[in-house]
Structure formats: structure tokens, C-alpha cells
PDB file of N, CA and C in Angstrom:
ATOM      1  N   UNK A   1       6.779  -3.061   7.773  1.00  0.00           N
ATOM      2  CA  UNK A   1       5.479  -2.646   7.313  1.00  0.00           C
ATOM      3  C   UNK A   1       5.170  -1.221   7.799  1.00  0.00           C
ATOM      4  N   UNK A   2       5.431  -1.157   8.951  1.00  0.00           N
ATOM      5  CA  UNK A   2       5.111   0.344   9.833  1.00  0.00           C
ATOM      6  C   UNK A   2       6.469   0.978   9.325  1.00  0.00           C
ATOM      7  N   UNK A   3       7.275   1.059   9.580  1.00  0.00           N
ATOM      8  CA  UNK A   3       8.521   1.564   8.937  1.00  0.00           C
ATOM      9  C   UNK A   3       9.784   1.144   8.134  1.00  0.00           C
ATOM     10  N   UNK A   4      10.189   1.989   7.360  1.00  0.00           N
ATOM     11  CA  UNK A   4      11.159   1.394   6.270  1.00  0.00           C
ATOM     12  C   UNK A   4      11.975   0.252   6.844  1.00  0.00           C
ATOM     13  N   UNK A   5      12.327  -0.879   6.158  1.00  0.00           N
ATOM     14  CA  UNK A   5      12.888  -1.876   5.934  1.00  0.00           C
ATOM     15  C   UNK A   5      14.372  -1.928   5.382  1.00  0.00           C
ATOM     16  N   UNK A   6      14.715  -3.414   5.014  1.00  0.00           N
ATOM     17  CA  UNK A   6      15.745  -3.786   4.055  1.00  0.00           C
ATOM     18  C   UNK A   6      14.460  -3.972   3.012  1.00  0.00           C
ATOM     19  N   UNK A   7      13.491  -4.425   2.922  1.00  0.00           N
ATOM     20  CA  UNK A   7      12.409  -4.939   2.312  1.00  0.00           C
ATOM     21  C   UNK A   7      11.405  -4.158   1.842  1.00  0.00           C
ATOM     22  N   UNK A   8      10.850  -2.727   2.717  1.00  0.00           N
ATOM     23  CA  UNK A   8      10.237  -1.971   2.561  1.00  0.00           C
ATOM     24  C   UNK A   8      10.752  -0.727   2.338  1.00  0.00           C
ATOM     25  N   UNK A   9      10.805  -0.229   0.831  1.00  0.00           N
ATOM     26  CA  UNK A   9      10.517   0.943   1.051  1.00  0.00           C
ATOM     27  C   UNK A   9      10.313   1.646   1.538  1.00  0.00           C
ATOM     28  N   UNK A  10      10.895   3.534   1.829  1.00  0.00           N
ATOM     29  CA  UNK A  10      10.024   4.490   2.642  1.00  0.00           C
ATOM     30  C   UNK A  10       8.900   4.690   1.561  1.00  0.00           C
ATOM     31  N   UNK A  11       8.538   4.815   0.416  1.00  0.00           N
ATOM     32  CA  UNK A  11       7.391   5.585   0.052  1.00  0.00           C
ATOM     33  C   UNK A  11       6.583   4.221   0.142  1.00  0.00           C
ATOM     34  N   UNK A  12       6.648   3.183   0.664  1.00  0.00           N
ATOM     35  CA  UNK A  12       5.825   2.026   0.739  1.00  0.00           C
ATOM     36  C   UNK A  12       5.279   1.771   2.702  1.00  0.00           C
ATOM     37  N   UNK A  13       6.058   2.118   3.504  1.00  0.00           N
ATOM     38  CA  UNK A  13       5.725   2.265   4.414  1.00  0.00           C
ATOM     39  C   UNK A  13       5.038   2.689   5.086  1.00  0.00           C
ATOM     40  N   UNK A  14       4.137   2.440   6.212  1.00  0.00           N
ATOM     41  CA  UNK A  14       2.997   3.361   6.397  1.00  0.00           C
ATOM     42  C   UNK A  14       3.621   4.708   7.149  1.00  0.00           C
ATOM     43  N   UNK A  15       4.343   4.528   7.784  1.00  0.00           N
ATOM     44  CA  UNK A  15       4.641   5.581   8.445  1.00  0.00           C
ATOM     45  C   UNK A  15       5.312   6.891   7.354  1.00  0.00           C
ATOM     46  N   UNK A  16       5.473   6.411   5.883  1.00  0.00           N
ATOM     47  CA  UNK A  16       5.947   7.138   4.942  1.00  0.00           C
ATOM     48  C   UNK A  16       4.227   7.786   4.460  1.00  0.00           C
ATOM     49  N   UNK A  17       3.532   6.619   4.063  1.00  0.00           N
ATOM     50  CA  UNK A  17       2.340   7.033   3.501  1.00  0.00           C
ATOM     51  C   UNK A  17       1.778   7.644   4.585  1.00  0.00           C
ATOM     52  N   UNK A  18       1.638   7.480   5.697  1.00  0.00           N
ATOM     53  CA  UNK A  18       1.054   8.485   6.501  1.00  0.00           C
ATOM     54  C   UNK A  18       2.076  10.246   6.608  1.00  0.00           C
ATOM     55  N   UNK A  19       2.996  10.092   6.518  1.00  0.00           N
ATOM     56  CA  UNK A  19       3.213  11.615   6.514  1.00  0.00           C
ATOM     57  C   UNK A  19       2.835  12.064   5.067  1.00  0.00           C
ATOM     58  N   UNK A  20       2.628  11.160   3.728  1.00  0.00           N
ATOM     59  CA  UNK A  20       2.048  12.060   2.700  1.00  0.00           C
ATOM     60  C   UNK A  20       0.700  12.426   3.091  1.00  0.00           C
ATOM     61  N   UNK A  21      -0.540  11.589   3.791  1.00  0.00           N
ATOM     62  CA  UNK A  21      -1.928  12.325   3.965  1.00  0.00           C
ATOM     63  C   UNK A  21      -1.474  13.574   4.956  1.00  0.00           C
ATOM     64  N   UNK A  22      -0.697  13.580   5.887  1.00  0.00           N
ATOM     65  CA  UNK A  22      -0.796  14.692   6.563  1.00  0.00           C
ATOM     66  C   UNK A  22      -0.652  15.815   6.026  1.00  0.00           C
ATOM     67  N   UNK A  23       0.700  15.676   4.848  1.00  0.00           N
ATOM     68  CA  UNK A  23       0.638  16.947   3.958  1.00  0.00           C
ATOM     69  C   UNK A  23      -0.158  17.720   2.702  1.00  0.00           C
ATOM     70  N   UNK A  24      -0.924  16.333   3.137  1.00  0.00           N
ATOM     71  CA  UNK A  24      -2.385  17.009   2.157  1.00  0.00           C
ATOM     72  C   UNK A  24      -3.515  17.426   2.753  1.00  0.00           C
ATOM     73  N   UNK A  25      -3.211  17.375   3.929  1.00  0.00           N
ATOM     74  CA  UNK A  25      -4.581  17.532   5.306  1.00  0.00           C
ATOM     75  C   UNK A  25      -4.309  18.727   5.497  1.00  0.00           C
ATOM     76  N   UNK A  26      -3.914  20.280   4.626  1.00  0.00           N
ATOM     77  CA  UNK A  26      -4.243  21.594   5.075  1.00  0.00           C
ATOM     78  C   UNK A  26      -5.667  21.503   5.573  1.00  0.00           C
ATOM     79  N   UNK A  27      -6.347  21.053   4.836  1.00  0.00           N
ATOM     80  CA  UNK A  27      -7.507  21.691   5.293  1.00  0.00           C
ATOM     81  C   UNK A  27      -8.260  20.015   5.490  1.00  0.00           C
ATOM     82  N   UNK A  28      -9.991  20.184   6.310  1.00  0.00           N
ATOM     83  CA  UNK A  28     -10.252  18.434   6.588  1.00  0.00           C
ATOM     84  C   UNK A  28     -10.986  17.911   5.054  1.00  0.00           C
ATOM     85  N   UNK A  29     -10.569  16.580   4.737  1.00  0.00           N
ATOM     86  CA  UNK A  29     -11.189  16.479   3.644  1.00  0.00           C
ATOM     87  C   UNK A  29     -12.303  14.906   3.502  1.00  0.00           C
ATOM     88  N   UNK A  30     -13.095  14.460   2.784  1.00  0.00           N
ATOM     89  CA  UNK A  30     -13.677  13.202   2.988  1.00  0.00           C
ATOM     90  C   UNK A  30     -12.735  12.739   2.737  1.00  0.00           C
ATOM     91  N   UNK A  31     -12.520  11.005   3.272  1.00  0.00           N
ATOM     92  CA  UNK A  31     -12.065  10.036   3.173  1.00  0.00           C
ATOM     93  C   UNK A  31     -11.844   9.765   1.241  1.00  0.00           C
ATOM     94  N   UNK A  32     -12.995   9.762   0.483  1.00  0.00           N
ATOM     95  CA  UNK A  32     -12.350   9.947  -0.451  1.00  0.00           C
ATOM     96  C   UNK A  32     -11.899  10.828  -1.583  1.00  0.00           C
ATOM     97  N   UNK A  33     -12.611  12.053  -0.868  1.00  0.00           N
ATOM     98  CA  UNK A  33     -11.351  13.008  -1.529  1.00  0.00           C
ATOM     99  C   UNK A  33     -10.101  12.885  -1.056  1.00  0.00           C
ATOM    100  N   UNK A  34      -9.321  12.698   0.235  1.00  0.00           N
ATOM    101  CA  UNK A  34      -7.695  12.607   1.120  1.00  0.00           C
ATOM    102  C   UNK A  34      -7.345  11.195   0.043  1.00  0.00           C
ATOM    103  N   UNK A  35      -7.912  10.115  -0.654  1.00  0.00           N
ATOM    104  CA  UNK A  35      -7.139   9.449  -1.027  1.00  0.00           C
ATOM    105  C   UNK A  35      -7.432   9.550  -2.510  1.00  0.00           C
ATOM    106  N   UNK A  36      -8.427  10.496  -3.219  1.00  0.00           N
ATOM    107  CA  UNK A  36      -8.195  10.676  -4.410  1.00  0.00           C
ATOM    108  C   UNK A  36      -6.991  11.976  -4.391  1.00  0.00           C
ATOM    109  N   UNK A  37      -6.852  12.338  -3.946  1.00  0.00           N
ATOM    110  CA  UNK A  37      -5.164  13.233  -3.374  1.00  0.00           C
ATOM    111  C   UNK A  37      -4.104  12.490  -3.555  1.00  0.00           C
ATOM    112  N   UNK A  38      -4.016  11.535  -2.845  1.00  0.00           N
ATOM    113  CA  UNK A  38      -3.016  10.511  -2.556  1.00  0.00           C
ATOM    114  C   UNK A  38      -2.734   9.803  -3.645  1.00  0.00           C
ATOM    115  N   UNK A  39      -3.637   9.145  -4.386  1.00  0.00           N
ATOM    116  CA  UNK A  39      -2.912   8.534  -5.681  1.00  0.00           C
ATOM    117  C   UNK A  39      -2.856   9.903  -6.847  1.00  0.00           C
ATOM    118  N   UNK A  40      -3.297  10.724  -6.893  1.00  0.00           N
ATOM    119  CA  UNK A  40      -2.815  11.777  -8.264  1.00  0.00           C
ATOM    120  C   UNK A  40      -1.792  12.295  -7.826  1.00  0.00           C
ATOM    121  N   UNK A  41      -0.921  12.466  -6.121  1.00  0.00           N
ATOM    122  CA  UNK A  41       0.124  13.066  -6.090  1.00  0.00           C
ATOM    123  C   UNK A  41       1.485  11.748  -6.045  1.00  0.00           C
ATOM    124  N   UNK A  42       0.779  10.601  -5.674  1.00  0.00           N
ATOM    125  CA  UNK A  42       1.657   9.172  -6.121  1.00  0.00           C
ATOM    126  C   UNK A  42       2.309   9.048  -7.618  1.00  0.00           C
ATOM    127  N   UNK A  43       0.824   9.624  -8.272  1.00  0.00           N
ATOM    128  CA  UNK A  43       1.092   8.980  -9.473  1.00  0.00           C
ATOM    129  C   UNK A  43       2.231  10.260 -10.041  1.00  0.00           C
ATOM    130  N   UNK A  44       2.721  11.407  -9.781  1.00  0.00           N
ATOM    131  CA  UNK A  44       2.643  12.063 -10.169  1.00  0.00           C
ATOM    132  C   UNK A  44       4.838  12.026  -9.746  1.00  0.00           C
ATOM    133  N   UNK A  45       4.308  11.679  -8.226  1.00  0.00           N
ATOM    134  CA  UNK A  45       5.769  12.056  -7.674  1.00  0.00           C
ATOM    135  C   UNK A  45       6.520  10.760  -7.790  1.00  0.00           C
ATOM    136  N   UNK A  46       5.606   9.622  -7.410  1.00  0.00           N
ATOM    137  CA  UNK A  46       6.160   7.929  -7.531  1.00  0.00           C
ATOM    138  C   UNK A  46       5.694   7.088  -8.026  1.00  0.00           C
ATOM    139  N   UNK A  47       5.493   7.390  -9.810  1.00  0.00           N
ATOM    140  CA  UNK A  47       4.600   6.429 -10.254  1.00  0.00           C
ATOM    141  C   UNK A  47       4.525   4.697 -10.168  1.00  0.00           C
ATOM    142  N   UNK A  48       6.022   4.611  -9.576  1.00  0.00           N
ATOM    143  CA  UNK A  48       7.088   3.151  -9.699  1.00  0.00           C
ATOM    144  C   UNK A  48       6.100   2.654  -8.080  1.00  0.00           C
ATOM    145  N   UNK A  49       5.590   3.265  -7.492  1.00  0.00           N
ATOM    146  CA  UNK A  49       5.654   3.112  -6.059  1.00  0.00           C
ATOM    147  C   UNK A  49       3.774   3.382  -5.588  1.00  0.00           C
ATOM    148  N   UNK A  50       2.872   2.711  -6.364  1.00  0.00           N
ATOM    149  CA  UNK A  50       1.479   2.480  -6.459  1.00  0.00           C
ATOM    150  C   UNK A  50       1.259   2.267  -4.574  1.00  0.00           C
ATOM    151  N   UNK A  51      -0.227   2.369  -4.394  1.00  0.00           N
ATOM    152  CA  UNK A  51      -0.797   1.965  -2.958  1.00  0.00           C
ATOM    153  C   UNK A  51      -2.056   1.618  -3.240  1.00  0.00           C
ATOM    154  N   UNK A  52      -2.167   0.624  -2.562  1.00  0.00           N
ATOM    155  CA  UNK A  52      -3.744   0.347  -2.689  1.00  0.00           C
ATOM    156  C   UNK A  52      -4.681   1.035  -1.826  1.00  0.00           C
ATOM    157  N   UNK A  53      -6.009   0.532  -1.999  1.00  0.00           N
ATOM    158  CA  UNK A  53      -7.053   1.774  -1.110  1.00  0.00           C
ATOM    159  C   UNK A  53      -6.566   0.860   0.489  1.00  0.00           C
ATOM    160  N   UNK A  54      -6.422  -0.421   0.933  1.00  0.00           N
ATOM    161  CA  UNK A  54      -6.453  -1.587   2.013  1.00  0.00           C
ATOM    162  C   UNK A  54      -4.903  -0.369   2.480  1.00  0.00           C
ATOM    163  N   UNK A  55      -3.958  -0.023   1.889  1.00  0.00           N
ATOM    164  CA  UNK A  55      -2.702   0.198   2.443  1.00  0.00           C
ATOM    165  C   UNK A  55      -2.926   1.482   2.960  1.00  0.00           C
ATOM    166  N   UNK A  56      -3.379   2.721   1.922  1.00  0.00           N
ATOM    167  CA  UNK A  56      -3.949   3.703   2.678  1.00  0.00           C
ATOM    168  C   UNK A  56      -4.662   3.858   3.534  1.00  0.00           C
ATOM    169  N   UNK A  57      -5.726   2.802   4.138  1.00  0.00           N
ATOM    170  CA  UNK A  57      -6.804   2.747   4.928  1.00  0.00           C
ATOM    171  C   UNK A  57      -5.901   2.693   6.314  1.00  0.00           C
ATOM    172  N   UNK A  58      -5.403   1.149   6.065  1.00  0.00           N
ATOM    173  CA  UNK A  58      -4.258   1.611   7.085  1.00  0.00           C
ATOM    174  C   UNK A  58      -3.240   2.351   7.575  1.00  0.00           C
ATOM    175  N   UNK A  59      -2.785   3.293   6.692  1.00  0.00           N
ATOM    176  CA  UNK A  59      -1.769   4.473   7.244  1.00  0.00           C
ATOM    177  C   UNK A  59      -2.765   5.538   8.069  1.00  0.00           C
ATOM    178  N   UNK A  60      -4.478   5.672   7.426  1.00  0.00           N
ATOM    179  CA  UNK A  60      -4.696   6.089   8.806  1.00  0.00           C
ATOM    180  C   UNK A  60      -5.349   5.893  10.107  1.00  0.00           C
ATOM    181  N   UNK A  61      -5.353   4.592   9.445  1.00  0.00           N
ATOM    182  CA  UNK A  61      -5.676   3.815  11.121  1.00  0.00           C
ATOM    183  C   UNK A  61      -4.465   3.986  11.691  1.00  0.00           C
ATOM    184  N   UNK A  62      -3.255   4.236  11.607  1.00  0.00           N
ATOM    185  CA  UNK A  62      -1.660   4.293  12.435  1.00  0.00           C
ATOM    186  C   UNK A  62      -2.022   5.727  12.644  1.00  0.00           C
ATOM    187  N   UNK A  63      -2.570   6.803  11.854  1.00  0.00           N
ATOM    188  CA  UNK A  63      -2.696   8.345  12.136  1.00  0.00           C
ATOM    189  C   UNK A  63      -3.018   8.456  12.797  1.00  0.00           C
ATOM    190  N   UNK A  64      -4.491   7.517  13.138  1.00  0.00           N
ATOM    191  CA  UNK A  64      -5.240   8.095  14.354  1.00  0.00           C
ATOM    192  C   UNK A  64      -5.098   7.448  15.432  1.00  0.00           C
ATOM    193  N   UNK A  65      -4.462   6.210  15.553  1.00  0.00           N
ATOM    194  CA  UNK A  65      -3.991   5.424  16.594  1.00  0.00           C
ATOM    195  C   UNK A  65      -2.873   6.766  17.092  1.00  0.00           C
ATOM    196  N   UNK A  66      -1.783   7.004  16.488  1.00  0.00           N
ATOM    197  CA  UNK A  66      -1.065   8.263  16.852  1.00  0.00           C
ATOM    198  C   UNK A  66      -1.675   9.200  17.386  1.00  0.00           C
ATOM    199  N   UNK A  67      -2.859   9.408  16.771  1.00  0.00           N
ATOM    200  CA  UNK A  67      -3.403  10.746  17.733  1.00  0.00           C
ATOM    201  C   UNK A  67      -3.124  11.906  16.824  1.00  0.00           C
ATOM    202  N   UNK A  68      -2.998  11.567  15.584  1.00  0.00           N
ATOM    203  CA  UNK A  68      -2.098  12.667  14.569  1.00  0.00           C
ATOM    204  C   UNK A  68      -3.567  13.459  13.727  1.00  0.00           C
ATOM    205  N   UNK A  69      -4.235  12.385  13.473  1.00  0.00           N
ATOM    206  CA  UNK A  69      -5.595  13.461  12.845  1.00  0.00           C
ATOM    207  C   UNK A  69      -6.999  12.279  13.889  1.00  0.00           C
ATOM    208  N   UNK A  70      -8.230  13.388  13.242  1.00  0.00           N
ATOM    209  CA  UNK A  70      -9.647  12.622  13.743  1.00  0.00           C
ATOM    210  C   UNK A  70     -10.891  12.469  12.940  1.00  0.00           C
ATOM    211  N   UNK A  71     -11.266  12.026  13.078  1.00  0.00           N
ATOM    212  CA  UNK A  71     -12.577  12.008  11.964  1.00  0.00           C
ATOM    213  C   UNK A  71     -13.557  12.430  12.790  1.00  0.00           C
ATOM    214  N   UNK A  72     -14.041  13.738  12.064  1.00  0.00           N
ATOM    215  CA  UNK A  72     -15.633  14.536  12.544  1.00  0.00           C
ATOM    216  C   UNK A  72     -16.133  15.045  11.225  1.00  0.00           C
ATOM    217  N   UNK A  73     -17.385  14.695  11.681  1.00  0.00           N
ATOM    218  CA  UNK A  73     -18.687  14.671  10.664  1.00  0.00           C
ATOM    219  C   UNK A  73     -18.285  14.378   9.621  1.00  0.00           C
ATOM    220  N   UNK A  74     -18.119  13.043   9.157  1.00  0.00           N
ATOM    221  CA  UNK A  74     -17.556  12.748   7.996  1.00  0.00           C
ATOM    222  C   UNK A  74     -15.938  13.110   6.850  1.00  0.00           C
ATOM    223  N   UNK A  75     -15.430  14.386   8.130  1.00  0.00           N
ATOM    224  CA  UNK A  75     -13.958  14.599   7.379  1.00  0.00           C
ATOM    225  C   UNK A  75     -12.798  14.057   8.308  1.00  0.00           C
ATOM    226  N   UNK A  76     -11.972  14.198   7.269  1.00  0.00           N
ATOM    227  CA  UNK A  76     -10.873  13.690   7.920  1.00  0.00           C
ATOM    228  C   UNK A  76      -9.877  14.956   8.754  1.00  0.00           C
ATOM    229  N   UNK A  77      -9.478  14.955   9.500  1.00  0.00           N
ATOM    230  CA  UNK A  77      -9.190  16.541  10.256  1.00  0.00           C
ATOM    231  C   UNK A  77      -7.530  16.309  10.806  1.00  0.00           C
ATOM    232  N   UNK A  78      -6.638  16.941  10.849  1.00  0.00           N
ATOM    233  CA  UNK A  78      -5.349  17.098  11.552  1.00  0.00           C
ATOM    234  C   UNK A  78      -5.949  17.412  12.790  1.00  0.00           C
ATOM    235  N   UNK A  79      -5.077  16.474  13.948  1.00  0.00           N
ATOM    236  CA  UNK A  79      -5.536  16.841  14.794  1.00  0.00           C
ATOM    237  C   UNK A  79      -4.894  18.186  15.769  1.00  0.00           C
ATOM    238  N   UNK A  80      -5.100  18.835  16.652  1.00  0.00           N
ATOM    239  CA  UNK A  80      -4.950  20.125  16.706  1.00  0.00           C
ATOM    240  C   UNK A  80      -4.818  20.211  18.490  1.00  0.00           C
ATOM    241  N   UNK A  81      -3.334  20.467  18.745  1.00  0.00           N
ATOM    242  CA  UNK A  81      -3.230  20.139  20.044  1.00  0.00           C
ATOM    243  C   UNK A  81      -3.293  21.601  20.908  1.00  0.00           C
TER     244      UNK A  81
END
């Protein structure tokens, strides 16, 4: 589930779906602008390979459990060491 499988996919994995929000996190964005991102660049690069909003939610609950981005004032932010 957290990382690729015999079973899971990498573009199904969170640790896969979490490095796609990071590469859309140039700049901080709302929660649902970062995942209206996420499915037009899904649909675009892996249409075979859909996510739900529950699967994205969780890739960044693993982000920020990582310590990888943060949420202030309502955006979503890379975090910045």
C-alpha cells in the first residue's frame, strides 16, 4: 500500500502518489486545487491508473507524517528545511 508491491503498482502506491503532489507543489496550493492537479496530470500521463480523493488524502497524510510538506493558512506548502 505504502510502497510498490507484486500487487501494487508504483503509480498506485502512496509513496508513488506522494512524489507526484510534491512535483506539483512548486509553489503552496489549496488542498483542492493540489488534487485538481493530480487527477488532470493522472488523467493525462496514466489514464489506466485513476486515484480516488480517500487515496490522495492519504498520500498526504504519509507527506506530512514524513515531514515532506505542511499545511499553513489553508495551503498546502513543501516543507523547507
Amino acid at each position: 500500500m505504502i510502497l510498490p508491491t507484486k500487487h501494487v503498482r508504483r503509480d498506485r502506491a502512496l509513496i508513488g502518489v506522494g512524489a507526484e503532489v510534491l512535483r506539483l507543489l512548486a509553489r503552496p496550493m489549496t488542498v483542492s486545487r493540489l488534487w485538481d492537479e493530480v487527477r488532470a496530470r493522472r488523467l493525462s500521463l496514466a489514464p489506466h491508473a485513476p486515484i480516488t480523493y480517500h487515496w490522495f488524502v492519504l498520500s498526504l497524510d504519509l507527506l506530512f507524517m514524513l515531514g515532506a510538506i505542511d499545511l499553513d493558512r489553508g495551503l498546502v506548502r513543501r516543507r523547507s528545511e
